[in-house]
C-alpha atoms as a PDB file:
ATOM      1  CA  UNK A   1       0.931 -11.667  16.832  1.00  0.00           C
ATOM      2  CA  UNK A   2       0.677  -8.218  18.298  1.00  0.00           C
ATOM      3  CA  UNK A   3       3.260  -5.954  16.879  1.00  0.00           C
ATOM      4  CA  UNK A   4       5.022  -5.078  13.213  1.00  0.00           C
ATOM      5  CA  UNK A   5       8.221  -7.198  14.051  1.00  0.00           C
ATOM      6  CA  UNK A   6       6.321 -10.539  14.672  1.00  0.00           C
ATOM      7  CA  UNK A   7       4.274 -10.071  12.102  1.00  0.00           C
ATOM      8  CA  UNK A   8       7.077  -9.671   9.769  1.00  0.00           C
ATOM      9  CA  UNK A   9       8.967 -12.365  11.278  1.00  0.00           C
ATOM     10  CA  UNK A  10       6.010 -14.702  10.392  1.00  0.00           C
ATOM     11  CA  UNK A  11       5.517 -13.674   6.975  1.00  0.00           C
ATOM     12  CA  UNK A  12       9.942 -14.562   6.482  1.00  0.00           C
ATOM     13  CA  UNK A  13       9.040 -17.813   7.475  1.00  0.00           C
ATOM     14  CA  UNK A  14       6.206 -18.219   5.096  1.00  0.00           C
ATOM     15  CA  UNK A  15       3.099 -17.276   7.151  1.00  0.00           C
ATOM     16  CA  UNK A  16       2.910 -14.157   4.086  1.00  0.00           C
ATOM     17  CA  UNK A  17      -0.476 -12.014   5.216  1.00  0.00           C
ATOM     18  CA  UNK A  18      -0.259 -11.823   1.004  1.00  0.00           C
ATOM     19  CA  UNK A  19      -0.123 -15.867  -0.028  1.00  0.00           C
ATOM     20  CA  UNK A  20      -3.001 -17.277  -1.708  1.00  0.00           C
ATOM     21  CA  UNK A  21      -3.235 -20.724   0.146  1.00  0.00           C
ATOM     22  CA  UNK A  22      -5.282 -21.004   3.135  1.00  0.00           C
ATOM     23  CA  UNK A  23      -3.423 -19.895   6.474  1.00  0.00           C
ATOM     24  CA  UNK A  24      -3.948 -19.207   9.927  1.00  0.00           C
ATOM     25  CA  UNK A  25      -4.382 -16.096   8.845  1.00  0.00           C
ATOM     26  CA  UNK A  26      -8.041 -16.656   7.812  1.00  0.00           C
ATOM     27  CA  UNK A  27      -9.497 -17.647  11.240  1.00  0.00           C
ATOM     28  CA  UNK A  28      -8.590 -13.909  12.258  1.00  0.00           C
ATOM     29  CA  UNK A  29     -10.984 -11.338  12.175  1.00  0.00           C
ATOM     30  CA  UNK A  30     -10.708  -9.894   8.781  1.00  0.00           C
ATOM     31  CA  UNK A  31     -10.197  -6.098   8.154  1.00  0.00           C
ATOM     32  CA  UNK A  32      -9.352  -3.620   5.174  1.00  0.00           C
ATOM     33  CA  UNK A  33      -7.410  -0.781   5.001  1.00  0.00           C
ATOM     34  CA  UNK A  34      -9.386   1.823   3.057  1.00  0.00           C
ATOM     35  CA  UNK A  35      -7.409   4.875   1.012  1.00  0.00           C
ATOM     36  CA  UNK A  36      -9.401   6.998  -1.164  1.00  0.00           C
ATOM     37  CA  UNK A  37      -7.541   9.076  -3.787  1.00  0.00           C
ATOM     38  CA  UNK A  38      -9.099  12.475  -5.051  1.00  0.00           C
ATOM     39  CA  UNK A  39     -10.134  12.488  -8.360  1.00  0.00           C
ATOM     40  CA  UNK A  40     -11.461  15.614  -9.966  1.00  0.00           C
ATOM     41  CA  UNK A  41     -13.065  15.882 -13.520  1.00  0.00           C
ATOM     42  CA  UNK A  42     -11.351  18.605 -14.629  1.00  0.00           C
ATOM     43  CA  UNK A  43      -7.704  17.598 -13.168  1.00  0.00           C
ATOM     44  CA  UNK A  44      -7.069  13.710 -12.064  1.00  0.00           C
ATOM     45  CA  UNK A  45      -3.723  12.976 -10.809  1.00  0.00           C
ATOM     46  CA  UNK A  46      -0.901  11.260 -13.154  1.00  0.00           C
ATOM     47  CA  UNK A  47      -0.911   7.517 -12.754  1.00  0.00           C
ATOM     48  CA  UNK A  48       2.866   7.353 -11.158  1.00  0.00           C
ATOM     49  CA  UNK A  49       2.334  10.474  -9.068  1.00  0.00           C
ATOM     50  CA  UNK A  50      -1.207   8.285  -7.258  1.00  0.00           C
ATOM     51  CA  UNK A  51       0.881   5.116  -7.223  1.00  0.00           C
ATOM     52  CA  UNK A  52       3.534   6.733  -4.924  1.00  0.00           C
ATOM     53  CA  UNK A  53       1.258   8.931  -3.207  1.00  0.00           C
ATOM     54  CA  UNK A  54      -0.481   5.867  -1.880  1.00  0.00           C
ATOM     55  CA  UNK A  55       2.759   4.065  -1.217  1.00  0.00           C
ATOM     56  CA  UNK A  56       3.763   6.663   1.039  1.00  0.00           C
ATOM     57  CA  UNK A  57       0.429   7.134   2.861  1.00  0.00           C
ATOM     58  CA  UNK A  58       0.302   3.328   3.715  1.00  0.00           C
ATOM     59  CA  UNK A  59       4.117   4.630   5.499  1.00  0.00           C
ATOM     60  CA  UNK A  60       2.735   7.327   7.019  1.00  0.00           C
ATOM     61  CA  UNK A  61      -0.175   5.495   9.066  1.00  0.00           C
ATOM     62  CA  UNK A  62       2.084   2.581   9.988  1.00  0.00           C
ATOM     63  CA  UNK A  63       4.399   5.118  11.756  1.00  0.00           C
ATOM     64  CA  UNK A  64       1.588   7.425  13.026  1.00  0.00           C
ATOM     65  CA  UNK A  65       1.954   7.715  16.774  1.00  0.00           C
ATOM     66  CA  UNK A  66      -1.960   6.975  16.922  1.00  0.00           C
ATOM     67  CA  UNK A  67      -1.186   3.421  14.910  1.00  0.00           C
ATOM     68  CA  UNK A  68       1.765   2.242  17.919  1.00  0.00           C
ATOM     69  CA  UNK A  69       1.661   1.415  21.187  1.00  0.00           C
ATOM     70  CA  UNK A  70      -1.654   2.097  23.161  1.00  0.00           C
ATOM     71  CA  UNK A  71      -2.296   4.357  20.202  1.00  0.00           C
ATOM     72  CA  UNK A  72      -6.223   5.668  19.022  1.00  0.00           C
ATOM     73  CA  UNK A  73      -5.958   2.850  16.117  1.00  0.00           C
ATOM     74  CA  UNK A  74      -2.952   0.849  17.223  1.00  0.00           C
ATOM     75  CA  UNK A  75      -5.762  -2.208  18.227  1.00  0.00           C
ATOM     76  CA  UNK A  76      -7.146  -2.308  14.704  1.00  0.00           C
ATOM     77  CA  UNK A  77      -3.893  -1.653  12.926  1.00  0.00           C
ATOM     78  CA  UNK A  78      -2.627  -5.219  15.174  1.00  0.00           C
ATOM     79  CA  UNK A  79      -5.519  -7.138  13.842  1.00  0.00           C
ATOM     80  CA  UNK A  80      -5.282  -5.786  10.718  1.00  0.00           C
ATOM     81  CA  UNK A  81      -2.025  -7.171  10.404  1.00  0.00           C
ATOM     82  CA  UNK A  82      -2.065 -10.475  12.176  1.00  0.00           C
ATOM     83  CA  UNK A  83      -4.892 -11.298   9.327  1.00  0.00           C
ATOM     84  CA  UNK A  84      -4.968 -10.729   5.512  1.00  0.00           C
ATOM     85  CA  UNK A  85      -3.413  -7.593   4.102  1.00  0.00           C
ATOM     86  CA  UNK A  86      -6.368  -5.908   2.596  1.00  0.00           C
ATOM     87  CA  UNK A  87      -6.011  -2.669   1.064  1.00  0.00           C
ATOM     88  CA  UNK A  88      -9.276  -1.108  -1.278  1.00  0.00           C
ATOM     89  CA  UNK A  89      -8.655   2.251  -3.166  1.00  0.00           C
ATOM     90  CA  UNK A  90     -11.973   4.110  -3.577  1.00  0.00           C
ATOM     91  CA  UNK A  91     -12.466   7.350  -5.734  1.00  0.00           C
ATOM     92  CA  UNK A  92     -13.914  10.799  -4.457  1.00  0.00           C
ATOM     93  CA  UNK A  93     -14.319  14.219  -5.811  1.00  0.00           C
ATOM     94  CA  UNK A  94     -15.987  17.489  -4.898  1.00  0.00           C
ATOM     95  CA  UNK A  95     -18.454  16.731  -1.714  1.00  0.00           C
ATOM     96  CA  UNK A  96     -17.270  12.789  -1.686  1.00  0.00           C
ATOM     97  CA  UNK A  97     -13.834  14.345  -1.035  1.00  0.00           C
ATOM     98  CA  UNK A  98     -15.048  16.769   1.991  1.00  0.00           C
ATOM     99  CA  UNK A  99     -17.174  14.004   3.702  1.00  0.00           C
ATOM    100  CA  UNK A 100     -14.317  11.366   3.548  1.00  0.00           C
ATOM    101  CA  UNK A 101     -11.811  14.262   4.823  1.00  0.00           C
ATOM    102  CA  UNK A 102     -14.544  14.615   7.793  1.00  0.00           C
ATOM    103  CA  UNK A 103     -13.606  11.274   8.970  1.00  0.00           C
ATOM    104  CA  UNK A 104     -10.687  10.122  11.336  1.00  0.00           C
ATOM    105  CA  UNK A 105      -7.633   9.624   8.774  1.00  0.00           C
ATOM    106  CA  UNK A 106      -4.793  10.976   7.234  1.00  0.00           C
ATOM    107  CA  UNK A 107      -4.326  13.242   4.143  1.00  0.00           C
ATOM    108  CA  UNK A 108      -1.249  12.709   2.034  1.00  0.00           C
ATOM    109  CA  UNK A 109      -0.047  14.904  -0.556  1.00  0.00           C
ATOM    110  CA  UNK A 110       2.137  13.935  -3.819  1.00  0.00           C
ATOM    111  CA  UNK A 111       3.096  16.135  -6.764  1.00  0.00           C
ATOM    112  CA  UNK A 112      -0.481  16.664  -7.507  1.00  0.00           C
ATOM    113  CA  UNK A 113      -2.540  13.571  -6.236  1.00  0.00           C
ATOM    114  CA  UNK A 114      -4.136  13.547  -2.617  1.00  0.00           C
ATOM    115  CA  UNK A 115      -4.796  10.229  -1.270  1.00  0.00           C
ATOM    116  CA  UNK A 116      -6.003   9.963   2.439  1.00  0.00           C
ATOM    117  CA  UNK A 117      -5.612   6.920   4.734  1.00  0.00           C
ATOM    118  CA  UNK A 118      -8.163   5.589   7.555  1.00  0.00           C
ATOM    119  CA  UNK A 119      -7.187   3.247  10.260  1.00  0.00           C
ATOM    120  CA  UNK A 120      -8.522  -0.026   9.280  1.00  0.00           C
ATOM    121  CA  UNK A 121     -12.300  -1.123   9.433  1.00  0.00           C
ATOM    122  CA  UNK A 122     -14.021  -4.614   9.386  1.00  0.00           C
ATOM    123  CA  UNK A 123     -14.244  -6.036   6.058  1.00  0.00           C
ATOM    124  CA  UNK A 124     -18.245  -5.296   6.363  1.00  0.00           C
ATOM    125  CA  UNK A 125     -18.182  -2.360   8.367  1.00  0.00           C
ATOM    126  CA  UNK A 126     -16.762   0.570   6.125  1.00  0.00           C
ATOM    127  CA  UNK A 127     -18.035   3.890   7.307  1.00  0.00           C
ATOM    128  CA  UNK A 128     -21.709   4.839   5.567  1.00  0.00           C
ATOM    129  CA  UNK A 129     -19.218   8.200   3.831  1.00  0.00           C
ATOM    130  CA  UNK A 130     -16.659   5.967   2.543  1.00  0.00           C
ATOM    131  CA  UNK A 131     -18.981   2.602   1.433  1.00  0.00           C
ATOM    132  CA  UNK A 132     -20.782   4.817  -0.847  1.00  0.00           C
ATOM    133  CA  UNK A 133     -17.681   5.718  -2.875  1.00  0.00           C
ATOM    134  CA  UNK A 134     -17.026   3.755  -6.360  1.00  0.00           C
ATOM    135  CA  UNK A 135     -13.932   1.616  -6.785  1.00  0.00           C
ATOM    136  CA  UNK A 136     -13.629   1.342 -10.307  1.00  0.00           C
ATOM    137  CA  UNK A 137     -13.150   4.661 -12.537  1.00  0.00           C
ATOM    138  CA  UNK A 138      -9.386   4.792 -11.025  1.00  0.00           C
ATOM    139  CA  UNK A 139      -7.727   4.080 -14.684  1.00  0.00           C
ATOM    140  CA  UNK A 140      -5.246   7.029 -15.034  1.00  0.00           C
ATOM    141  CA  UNK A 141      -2.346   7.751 -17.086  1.00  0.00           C
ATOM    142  CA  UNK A 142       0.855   9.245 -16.982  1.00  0.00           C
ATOM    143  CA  UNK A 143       1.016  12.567 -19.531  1.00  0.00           C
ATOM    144  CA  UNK A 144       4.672  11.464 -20.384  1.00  0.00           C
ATOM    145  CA  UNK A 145       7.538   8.123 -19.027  1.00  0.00           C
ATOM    146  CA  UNK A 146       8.356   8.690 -15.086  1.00  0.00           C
ATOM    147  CA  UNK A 147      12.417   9.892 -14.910  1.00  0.00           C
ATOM    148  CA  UNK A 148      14.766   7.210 -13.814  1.00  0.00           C
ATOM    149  CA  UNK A 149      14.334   6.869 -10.155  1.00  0.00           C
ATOM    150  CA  UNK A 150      17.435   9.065  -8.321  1.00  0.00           C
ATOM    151  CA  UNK A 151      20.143   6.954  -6.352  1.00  0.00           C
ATOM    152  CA  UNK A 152      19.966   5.737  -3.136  1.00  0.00           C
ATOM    153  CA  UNK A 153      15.709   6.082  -3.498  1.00  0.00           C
ATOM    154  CA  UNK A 154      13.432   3.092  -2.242  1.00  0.00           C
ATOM    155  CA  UNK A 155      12.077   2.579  -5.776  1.00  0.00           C
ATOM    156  CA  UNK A 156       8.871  -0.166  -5.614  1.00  0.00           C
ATOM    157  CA  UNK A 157       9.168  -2.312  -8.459  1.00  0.00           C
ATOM    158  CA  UNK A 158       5.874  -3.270 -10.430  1.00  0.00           C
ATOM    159  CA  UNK A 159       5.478  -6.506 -12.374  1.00  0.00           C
ATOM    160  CA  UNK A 160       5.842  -5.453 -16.443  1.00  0.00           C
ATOM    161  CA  UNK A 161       3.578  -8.114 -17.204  1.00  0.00           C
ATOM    162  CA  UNK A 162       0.517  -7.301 -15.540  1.00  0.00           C
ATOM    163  CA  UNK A 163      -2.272  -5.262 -16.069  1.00  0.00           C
ATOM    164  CA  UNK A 164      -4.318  -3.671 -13.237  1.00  0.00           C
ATOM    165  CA  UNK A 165      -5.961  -0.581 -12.703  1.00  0.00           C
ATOM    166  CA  UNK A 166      -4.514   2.192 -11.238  1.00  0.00           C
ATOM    167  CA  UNK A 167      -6.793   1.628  -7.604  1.00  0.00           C
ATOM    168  CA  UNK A 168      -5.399  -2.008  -7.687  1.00  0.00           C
ATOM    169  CA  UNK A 169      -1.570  -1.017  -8.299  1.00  0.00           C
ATOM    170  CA  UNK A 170      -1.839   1.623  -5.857  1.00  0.00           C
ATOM    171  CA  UNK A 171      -2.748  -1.341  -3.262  1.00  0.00           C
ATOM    172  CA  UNK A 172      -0.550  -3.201  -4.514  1.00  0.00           C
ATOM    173  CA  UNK A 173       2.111  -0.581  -4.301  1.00  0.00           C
ATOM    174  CA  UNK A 174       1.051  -0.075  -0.414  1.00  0.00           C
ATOM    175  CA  UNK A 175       1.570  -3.570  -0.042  1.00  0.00           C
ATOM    176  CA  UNK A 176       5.170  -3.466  -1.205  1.00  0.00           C
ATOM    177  CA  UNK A 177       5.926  -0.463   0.777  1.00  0.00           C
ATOM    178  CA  UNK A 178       4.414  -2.212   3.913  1.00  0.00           C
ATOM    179  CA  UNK A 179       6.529  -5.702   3.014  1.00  0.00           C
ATOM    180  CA  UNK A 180      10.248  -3.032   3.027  1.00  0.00           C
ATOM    181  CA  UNK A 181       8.526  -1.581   6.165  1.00  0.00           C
ATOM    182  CA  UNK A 182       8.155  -4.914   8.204  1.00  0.00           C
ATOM    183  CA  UNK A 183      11.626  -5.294   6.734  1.00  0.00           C
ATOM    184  CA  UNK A 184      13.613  -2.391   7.976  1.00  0.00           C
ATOM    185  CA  UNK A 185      15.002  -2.261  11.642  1.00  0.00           C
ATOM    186  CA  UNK A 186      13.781   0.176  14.277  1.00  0.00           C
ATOM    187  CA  UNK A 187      16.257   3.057  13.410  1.00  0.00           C
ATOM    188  CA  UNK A 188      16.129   2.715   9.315  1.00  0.00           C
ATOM    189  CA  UNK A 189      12.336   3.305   9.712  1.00  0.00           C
ATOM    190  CA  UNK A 190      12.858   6.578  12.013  1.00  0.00           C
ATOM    191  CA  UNK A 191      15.221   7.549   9.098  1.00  0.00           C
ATOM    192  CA  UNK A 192      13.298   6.878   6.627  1.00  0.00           C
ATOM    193  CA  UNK A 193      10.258   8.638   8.671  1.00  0.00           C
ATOM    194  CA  UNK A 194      11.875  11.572   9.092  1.00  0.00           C
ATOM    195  CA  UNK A 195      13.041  12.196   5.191  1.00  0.00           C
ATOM    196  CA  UNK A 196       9.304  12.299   4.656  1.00  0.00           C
ATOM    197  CA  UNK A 197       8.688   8.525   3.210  1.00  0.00           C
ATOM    198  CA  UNK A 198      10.589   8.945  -0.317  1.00  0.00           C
ATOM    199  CA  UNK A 199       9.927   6.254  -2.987  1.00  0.00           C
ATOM    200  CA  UNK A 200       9.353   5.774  -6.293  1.00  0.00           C
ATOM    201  CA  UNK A 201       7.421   3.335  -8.005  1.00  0.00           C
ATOM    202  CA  UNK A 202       8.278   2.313 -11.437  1.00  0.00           C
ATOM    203  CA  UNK A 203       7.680  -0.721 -14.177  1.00  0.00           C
ATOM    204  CA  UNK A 204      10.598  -3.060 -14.266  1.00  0.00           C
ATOM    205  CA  UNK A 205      11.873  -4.079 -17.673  1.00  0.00           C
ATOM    206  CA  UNK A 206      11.093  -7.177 -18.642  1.00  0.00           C
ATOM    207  CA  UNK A 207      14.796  -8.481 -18.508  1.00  0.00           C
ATOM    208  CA  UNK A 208      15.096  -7.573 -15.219  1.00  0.00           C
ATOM    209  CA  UNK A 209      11.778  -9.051 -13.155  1.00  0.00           C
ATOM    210  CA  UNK A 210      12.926 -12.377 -12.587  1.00  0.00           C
ATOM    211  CA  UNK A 211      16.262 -10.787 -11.299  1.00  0.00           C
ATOM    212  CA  UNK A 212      14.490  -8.676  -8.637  1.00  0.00           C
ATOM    213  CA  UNK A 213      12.106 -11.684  -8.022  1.00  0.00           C
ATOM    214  CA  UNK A 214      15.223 -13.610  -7.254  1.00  0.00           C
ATOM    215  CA  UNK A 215      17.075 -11.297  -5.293  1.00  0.00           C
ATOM    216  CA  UNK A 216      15.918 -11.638  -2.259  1.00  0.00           C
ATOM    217  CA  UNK A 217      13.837  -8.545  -1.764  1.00  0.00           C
ATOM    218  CA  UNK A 218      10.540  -8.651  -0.116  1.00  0.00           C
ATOM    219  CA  UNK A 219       8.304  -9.544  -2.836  1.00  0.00           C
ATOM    220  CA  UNK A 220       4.361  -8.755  -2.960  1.00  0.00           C
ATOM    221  CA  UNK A 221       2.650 -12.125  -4.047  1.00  0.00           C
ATOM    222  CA  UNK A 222      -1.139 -11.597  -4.485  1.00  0.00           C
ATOM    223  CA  UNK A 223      -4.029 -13.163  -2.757  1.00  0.00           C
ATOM    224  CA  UNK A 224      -6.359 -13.324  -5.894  1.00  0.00           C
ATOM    225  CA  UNK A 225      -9.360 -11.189  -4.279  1.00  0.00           C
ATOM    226  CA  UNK A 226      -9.584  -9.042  -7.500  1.00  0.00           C
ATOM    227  CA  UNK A 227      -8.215  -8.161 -11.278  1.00  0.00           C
ATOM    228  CA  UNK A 228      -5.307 -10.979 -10.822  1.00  0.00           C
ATOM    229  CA  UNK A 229      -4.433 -14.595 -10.946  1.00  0.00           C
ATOM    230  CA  UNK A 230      -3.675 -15.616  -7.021  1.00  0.00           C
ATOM    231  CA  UNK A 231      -0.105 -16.042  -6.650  1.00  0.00           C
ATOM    232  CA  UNK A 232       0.358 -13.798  -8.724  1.00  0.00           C
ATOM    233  CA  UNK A 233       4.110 -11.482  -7.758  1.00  0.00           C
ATOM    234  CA  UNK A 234       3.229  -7.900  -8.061  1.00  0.00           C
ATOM    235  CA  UNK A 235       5.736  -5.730  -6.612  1.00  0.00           C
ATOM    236  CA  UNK A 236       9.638  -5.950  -5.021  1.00  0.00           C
ATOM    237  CA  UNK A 237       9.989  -3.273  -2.467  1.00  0.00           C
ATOM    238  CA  UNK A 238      13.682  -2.112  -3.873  1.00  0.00           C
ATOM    239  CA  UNK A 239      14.563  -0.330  -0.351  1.00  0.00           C
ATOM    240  CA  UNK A 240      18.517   0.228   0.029  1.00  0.00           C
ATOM    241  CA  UNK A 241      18.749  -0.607   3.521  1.00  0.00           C
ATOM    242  CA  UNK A 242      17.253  -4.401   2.243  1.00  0.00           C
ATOM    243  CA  UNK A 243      20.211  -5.144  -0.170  1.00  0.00           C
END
């Protein structure tokens, strides 16, 4: 597979780069897709506000000229995707921060978190600047409940009865918005590219998660690497242009 649309096509028929059992998928070459989110002492980012932030920053290197095509990073983006989705959240602050910015990537900005975005790497060759950064110490909170999510908005739909880490929902949450990405046809991404990648990411009420699970929407099933059971669902990427 050498482009978004197969690879989508294979996960709809079951060949998920997300399912726990053994697949083709594992004979690939396996690579990660690293994001690091900035998180000072004096002022870390809310919880919801780093969960989105990452969503969207997944968005914005899938549809980054260098990631298509004959693209800078369009070769590992392909095998990225025709193996395992990995996604690992690392933490930075002060000179961490500077010396990941220093590297090829992407910067993306939410209401107050930064996250940035490389092009993937080999599962064992992270750059020396970003290997060095911790993974766990990403447990934030939101100061007070997210509003409803506003009509017509992509709204990524976490499972209410987990518990992960913030680091390991905001994978998660790139996950889901890469599933609705693979999803959308050629012009609903270019729309959705252009209004600057708006989402939301929210806990579902427990009522409702075997409704969304049901519905039809793509629906992030975990491989078990870390944190969670494998098979475990995570996340329904709620996009409108899906129902």
């Amino acid at each position: 597979m050498s482009t978004d649309e197969t690879t989508a096509t294979a996960a709809a028929l079951g060949d998920s780069p997300f399912r726990s059992e053994p697949s083709t998928r594992d004979q690939a070459p396996q690579f990660v897709l690293p994001l690091v989110v900035r998180i000072e002492r004096a002022a870390p980012p809310a919880r919801t506000d780093a969960l989105e932030t990452a969503a969207r920053a997944v968005l914005v290197l899938l549809g980054d000229e260098r990631s298509l095509g004959d693209g800078a990073w369009a070769r590992a983006v392909r095998d990225w995707q025709d193996a395992r989705i990995r996604k690992v959240v690392r933490r930075a602050r002060g000179a961490e921060w500077r010396r990941a910015e220093a590297l090829p990537g992407i910067t993306v900005a939410g209401q107050a978190a930064e996250v940035r975005v490389f092009p993937p790497v080999p599962l064992d060759g992270w750059p020396k600047d970003l290997a060095k950064l911790q993974v766990s110490g990403t447990d934030l909170d939101d100061p007070e409940s997210p509003a409803e999510p506003g009509p017509g908005l992509p709204v990524l739909w976490l499972n209410p009865g987990l518990e992960m880490s913030a680091g390991k929902a905001m994978a998660q949450a790139g996950h889901g918005a890469q599933l609705a990405w693979w999803e959308l046809t050629q012009p609903q991404r270019t729309a959705w590219r252009e209004a600057g990648y708006p989402l939301a990411v929210r806990t579902a009420a427990p009522g409702r998660w075997e409704e969304l699970t049901t519905s039809g929407l793509p629906v992030v099933r975990d491989a078990g690497f870390t944190e969670i059971a494998p098979g475990s669902c995570t996340v329904v990427a709620d996009h409108p242009a899906l129902r």
